[in-house]
N, C-alpha and C. Protein backbone atom coordinates (compact mmCIF):
# COMPACT_ATOMS: atom_id res chain seq x y z
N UNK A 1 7.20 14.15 72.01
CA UNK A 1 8.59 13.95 71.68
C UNK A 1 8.86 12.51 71.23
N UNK A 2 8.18 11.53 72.34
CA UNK A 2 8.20 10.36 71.98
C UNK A 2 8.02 9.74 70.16
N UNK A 3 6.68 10.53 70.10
CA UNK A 3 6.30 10.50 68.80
C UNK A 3 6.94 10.88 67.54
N UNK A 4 7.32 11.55 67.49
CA UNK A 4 8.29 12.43 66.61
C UNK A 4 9.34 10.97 66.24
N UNK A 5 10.28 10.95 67.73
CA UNK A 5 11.59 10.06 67.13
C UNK A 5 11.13 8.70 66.64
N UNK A 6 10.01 8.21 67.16
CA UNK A 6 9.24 7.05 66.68
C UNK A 6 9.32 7.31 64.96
N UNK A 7 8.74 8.35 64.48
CA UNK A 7 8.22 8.89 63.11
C UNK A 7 9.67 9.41 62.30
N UNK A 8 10.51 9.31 62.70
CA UNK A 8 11.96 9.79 62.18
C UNK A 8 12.43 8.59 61.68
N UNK A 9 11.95 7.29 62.65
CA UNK A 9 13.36 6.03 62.79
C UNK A 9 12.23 5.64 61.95
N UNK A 10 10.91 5.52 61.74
CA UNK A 10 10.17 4.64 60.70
C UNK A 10 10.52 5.07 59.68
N UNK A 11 10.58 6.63 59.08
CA UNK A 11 11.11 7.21 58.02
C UNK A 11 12.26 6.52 57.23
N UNK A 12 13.01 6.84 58.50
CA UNK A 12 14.49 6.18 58.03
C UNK A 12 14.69 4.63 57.28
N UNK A 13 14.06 4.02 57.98
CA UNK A 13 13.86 2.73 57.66
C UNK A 13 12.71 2.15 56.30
N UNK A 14 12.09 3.27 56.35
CA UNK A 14 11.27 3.38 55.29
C UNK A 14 12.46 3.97 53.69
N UNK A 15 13.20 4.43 54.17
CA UNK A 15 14.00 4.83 52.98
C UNK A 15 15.04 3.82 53.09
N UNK A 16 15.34 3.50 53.67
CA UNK A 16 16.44 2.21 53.96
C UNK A 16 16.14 1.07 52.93
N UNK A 17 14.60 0.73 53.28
CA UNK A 17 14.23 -0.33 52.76
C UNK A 17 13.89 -0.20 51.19
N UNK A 18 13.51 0.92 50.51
CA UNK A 18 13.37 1.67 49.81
C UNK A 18 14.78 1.47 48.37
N UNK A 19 15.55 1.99 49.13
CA UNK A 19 17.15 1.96 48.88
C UNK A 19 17.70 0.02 48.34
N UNK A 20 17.25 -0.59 49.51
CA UNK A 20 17.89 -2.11 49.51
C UNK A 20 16.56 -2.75 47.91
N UNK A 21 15.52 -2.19 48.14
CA UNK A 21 14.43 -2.99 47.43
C UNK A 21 15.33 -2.43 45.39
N UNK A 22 15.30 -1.19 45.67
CA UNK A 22 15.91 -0.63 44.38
C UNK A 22 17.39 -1.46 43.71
N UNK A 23 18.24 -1.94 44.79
CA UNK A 23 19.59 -2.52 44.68
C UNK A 23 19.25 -3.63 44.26
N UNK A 24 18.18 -4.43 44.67
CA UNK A 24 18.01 -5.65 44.34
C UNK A 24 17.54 -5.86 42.91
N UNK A 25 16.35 -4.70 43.03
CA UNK A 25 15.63 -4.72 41.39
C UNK A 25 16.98 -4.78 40.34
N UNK A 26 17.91 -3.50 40.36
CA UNK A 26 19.12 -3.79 39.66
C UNK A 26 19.22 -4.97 39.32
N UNK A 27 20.06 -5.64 40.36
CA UNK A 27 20.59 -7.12 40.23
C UNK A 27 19.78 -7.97 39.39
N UNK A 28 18.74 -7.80 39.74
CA UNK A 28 17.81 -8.87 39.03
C UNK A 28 17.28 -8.31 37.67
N UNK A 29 17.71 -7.13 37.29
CA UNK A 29 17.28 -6.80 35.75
C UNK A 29 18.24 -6.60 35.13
N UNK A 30 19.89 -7.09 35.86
CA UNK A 30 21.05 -6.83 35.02
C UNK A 30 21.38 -8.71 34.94
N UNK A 31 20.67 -9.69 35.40
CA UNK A 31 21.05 -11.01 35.01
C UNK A 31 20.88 -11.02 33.82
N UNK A 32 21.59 -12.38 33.39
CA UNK A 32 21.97 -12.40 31.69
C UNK A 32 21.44 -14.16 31.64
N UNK A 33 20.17 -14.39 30.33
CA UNK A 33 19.88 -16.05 29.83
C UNK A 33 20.63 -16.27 29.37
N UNK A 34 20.64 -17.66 28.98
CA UNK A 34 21.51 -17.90 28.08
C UNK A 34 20.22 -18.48 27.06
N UNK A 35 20.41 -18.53 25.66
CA UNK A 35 19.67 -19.25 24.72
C UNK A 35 20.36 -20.86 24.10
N UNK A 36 19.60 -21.34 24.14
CA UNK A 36 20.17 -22.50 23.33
C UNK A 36 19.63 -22.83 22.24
N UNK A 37 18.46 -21.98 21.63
CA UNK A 37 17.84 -22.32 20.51
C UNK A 37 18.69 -21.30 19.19
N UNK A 38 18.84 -22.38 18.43
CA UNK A 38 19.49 -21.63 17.09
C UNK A 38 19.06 -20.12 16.53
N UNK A 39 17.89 -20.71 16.20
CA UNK A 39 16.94 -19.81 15.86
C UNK A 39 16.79 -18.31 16.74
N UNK A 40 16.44 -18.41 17.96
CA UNK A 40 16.44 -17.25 18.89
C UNK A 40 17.56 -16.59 19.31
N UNK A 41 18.57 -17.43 19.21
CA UNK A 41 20.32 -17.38 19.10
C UNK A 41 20.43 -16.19 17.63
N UNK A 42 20.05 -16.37 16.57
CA UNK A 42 20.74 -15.73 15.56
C UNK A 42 19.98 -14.74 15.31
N UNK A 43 18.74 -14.54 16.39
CA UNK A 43 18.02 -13.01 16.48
C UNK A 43 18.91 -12.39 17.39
N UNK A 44 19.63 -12.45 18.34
CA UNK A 44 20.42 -11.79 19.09
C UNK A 44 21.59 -11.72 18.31
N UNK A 45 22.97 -12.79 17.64
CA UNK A 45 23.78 -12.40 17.34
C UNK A 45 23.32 -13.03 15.92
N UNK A 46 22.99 -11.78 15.13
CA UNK A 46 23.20 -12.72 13.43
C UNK A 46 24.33 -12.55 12.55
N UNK A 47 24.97 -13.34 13.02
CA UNK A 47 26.14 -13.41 12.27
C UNK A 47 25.98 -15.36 11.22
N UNK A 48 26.78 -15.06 10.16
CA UNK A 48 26.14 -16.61 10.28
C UNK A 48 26.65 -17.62 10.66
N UNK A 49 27.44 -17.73 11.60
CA UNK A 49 28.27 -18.78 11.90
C UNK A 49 27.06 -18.84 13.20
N UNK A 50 26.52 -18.15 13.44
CA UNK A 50 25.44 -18.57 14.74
C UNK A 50 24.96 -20.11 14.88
N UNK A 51 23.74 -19.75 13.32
CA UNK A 51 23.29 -20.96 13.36
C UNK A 51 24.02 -22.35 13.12
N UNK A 52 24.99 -22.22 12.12
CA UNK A 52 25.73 -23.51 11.95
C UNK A 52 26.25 -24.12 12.65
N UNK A 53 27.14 -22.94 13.48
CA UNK A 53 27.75 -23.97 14.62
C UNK A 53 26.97 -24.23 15.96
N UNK A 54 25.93 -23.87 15.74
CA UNK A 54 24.77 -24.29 17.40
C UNK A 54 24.11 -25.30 16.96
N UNK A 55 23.81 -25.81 15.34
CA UNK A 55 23.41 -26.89 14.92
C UNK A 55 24.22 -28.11 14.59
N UNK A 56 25.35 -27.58 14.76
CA UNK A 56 26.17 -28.95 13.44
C UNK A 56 27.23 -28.78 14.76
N UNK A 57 27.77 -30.36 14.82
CA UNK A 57 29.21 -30.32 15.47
C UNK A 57 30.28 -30.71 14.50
N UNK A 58 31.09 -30.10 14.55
CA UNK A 58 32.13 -29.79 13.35
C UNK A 58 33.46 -29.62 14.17
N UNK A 59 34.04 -29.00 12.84
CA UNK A 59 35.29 -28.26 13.78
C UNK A 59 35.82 -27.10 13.27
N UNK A 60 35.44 -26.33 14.40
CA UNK A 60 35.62 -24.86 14.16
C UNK A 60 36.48 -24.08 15.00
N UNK A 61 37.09 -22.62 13.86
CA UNK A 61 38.02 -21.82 14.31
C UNK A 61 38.02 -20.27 14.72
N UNK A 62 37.70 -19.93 16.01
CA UNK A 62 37.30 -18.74 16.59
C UNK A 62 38.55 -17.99 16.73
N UNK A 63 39.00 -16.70 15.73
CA UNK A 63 40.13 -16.24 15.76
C UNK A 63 39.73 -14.41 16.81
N UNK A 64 40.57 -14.34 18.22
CA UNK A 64 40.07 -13.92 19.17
C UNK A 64 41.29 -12.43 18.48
N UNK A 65 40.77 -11.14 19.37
CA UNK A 65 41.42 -9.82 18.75
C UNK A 65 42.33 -9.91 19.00
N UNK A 66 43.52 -10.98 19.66
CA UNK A 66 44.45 -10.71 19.98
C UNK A 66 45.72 -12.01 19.04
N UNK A 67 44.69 -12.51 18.14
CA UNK A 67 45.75 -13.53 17.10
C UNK A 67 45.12 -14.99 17.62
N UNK A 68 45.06 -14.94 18.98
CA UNK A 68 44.50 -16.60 19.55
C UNK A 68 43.49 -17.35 18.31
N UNK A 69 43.58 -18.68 18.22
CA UNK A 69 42.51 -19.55 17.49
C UNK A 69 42.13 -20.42 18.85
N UNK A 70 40.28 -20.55 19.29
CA UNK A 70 39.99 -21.16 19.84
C UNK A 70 39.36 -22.08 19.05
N UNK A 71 39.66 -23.50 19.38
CA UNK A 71 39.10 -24.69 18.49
C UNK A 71 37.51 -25.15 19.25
N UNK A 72 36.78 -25.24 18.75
CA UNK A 72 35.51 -25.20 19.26
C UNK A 72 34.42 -26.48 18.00
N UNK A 73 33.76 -27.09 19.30
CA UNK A 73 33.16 -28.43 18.35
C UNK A 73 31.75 -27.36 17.92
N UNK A 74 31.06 -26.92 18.88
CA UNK A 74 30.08 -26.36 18.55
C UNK A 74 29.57 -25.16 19.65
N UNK A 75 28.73 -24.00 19.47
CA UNK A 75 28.43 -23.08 20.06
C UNK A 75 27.07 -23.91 20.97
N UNK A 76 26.97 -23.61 22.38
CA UNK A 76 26.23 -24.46 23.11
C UNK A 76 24.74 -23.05 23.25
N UNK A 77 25.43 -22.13 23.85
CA UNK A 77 23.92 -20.93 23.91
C UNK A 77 25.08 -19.52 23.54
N UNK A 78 23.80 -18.85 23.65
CA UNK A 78 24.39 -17.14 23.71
C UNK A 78 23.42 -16.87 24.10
N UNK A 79 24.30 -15.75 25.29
CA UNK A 79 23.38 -14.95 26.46
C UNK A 79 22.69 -13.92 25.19
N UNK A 80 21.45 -13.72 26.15
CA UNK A 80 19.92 -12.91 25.74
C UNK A 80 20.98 -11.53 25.52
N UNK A 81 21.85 -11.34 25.98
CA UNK A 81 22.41 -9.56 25.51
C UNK A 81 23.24 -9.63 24.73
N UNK A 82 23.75 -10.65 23.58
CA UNK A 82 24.84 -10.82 22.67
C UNK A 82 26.49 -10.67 22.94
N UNK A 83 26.43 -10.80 24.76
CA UNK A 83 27.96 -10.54 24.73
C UNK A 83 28.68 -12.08 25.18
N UNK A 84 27.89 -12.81 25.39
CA UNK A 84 28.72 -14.32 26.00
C UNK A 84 28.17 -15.25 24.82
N UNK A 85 29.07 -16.45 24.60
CA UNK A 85 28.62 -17.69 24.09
C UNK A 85 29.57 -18.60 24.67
N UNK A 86 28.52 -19.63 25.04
CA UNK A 86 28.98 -21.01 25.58
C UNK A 86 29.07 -22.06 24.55
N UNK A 87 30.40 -22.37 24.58
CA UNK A 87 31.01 -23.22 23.41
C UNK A 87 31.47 -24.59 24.38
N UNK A 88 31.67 -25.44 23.28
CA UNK A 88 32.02 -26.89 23.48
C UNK A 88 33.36 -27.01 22.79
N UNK A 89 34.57 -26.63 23.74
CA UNK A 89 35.76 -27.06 23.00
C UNK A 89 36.51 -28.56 22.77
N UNK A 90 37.31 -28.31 21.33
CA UNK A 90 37.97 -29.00 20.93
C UNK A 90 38.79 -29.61 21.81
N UNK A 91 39.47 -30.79 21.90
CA UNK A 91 40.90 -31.03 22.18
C UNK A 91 41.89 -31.05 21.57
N UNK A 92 43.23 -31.33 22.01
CA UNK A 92 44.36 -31.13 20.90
C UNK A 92 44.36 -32.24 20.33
N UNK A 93 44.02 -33.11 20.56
CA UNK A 93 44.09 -34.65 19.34
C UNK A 93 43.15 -34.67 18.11
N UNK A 94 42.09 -33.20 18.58
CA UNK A 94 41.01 -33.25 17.51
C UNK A 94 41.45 -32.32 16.69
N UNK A 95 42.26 -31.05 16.49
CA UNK A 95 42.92 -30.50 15.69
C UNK A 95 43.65 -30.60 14.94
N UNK A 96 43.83 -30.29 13.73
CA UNK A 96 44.87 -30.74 12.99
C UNK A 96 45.78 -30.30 12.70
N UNK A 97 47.20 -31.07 12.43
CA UNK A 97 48.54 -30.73 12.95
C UNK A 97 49.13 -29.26 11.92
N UNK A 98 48.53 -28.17 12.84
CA UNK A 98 49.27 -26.78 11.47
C UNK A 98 49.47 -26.23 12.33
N UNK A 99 51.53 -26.44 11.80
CA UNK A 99 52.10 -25.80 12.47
C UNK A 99 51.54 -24.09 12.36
N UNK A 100 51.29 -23.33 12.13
CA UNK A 100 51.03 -21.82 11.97
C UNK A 100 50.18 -21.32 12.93
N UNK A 101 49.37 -22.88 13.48
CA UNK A 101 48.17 -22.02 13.98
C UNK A 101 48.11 -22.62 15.26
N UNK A 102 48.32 -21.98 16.26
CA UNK A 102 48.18 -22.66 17.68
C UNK A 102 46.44 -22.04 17.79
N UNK A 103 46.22 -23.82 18.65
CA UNK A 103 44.90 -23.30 19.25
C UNK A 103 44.89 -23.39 20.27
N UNK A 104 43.91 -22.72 21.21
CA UNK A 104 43.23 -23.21 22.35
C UNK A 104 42.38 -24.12 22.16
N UNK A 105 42.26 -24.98 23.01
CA UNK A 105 41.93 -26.47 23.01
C UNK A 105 41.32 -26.42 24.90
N UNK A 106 40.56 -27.85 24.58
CA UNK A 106 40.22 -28.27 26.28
C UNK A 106 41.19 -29.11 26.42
N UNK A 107 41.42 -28.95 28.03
CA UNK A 107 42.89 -29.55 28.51
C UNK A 107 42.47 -31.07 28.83
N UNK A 108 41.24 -31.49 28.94
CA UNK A 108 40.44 -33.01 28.45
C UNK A 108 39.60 -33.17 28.26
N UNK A 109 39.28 -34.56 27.84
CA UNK A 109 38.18 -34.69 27.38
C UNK A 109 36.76 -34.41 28.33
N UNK A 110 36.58 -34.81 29.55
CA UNK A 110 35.93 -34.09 30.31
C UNK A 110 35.88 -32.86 30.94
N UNK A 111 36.35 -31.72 29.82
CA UNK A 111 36.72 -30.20 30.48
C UNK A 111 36.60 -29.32 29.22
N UNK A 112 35.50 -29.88 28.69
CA UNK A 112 35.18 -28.64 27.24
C UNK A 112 34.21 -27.60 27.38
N UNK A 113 34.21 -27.40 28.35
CA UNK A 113 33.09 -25.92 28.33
C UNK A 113 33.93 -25.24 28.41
N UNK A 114 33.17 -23.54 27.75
CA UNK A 114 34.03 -22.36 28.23
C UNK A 114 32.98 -21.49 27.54
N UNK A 115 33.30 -20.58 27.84
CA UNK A 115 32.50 -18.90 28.14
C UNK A 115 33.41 -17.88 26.83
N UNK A 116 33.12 -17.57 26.21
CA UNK A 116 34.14 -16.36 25.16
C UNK A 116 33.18 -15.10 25.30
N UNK A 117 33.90 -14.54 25.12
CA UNK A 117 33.08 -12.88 24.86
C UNK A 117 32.92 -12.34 23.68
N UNK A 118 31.88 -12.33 23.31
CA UNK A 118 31.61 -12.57 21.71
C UNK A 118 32.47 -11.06 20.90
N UNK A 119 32.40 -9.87 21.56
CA UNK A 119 33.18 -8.75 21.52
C UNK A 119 34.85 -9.21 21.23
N UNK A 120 35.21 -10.35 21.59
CA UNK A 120 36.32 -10.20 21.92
C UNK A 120 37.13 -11.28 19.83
N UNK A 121 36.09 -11.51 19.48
CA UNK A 121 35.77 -12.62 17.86
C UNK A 121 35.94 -12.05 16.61
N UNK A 122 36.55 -11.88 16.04
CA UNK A 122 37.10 -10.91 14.89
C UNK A 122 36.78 -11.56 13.96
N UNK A 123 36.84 -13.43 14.10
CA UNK A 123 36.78 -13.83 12.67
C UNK A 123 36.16 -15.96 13.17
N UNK A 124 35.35 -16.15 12.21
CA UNK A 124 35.16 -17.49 12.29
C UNK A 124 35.47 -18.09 10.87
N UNK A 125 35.92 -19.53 11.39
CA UNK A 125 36.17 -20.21 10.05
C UNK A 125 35.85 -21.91 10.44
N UNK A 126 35.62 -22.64 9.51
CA UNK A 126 35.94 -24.04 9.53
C UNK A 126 37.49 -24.29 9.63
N UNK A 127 38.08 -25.50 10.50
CA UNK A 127 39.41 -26.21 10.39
C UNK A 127 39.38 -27.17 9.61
N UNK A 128 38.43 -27.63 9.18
CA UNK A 128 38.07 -28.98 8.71
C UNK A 128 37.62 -29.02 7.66
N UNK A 129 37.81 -28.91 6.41
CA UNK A 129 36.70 -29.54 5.52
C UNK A 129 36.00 -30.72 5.21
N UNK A 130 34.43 -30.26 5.05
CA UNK A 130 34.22 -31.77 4.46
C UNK A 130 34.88 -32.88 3.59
């Protein structure tokens, strides 16, 4: 009898552990890189504003599905699954004064990172010309 419940609770625990080892694998095959190389960047999203703006700091205009313009100096990485890019935003002193177009901007100069959802990007443009 002894034996038996011994061989039940190892079971159990044998599927327990089984269960937790599977949850974890998940987790760890649903993390997301980020790239910072241009090049390996515009094999995941080729669009062409990839490479230019991960190479060149400029000033650029990320028009989001909902009308927003995010002002952005340059694209920093894009995650290995094409849905995030880490950008280096603009400030409002670096934009130029049109009235028509509100941007999002960093609220200072030490506070320009941010995260966009590349899904969420309808349209890129330069603000600036050479």
């Amino acid at each position: 009898m002894l034996e038996t419940v011994l061989s039940i609770i190892g079971a159990v625990t044998g599927l327990a552990s089984l269960w937790l080892s599977n949850e974890q694998w998940k987790k760890v095959k649903s993390k997301i890189g980020m790239l910072s190389n241009a090049g390996k960047a515009a094999e995941i999203l080729p669009a062409w504003y990839t490479s230019r703006m991960m190479q060149d700091q400029w000033y650029f205009g990320l028009v989001t599905t909902d009308g927003h313009t995010i002002a952005i100096g340059r694209i920093s990485a894009i995650s290995d699954d094409g849905k995030w890019m880490d950008v280096e935003l603009l400030t409002s002193d670096e934009v130029p004064d049109d009235r028509g177009t509100k941007f999002i901007t960093a609220v200072a100069d030490d506070r320009r990172s941010a995260s966009i959802q590349i899904e969420k990007i309808v349209m890129a443009y330069e603000i600036i010309t050479s």
